[in-house]
C-alpha atoms as a PDB file:
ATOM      1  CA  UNK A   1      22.166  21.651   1.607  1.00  0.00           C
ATOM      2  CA  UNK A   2      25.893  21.166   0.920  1.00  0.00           C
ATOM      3  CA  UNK A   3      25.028  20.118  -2.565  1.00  0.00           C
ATOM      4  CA  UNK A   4      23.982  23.708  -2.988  1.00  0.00           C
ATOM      5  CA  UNK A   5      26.016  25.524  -0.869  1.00  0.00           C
ATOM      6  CA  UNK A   6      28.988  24.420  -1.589  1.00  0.00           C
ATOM      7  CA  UNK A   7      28.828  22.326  -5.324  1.00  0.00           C
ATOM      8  CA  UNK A   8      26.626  25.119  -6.741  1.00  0.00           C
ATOM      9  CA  UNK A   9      23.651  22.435  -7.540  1.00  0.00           C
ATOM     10  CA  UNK A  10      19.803  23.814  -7.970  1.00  0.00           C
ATOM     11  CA  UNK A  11      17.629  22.347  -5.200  1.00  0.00           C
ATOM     12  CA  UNK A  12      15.471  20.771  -7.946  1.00  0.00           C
ATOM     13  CA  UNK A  13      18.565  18.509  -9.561  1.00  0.00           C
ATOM     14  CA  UNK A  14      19.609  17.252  -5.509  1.00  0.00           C
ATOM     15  CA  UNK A  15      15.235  16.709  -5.309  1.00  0.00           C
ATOM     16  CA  UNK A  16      15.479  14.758  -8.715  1.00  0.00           C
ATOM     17  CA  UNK A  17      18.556  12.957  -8.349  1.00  0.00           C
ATOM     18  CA  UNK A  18      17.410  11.892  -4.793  1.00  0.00           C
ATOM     19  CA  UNK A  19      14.100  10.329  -6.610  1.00  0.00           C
ATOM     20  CA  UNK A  20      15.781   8.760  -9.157  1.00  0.00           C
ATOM     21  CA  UNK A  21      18.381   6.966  -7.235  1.00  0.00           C
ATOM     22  CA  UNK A  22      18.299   7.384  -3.371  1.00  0.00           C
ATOM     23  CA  UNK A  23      14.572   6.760  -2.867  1.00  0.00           C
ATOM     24  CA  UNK A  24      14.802   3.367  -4.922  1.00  0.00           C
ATOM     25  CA  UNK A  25      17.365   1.836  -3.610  1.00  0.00           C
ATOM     26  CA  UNK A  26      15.989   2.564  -0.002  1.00  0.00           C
ATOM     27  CA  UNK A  27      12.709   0.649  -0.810  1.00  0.00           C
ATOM     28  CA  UNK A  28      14.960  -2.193  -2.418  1.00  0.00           C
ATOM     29  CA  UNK A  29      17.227  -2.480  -0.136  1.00  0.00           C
ATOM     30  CA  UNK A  30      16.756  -1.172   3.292  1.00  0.00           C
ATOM     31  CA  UNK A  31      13.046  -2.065   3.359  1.00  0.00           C
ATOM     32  CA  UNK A  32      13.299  -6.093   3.327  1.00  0.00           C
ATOM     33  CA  UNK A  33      16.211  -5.484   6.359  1.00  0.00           C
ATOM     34  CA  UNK A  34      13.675  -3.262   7.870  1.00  0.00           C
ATOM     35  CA  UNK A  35      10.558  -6.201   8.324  1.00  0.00           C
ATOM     36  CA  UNK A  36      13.021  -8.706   8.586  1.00  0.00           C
ATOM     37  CA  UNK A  37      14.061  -6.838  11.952  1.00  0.00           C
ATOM     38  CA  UNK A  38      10.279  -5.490  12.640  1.00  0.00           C
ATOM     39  CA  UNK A  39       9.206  -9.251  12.919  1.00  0.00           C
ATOM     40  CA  UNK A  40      12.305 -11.193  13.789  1.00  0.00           C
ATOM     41  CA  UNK A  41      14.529  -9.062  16.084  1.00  0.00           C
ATOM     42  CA  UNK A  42      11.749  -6.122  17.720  1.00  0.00           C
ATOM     43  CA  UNK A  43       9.788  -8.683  19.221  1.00  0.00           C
ATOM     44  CA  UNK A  44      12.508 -10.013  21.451  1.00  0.00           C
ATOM     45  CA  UNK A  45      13.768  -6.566  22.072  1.00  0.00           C
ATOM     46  CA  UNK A  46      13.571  -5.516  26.170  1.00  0.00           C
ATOM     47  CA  UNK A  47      13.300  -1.858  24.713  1.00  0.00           C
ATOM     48  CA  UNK A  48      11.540  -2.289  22.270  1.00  0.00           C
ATOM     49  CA  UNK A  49       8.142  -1.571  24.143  1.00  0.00           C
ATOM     50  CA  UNK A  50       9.892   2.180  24.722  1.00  0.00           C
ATOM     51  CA  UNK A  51      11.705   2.426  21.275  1.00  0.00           C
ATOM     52  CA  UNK A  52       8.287   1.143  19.302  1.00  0.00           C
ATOM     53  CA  UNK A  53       6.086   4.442  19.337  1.00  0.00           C
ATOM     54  CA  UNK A  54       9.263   5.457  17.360  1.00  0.00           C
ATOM     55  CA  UNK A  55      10.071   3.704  15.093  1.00  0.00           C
ATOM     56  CA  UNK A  56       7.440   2.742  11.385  1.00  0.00           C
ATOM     57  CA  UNK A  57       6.407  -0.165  10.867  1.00  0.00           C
ATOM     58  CA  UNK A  58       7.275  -0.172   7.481  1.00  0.00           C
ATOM     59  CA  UNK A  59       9.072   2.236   5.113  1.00  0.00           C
END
């Protein structure tokens, strides 16, 4: 939204540039942290039980 509020950027370039760079470094990066945590640290979680029907399994 601030991207085209306030830098005067079409919804379609923030859409595109949010493919071609946010999206893949998300599934590079944050998604191995993500089932390290899912199988390593959740399990041994006391809230996890409540936090679970929350949270993806994957990304």
């Amino acid at each position: 939204k601030r991207d085209v509020n306030e830098r005067g950027r079409s919804m379609d370039s923030v859409i595109e540039q949010y493919q071609r760079t946010v999206r893949p470094m998300i599934a590079f990066f944050v998604r191995f942290a993500w089932e390290w945590a899912v199988k390593n640290a959740l399990p041994d979680c006391p809230t996890a039980r409540y936090a679970g029907p929350y949270l993806p399994r994957t990304l």
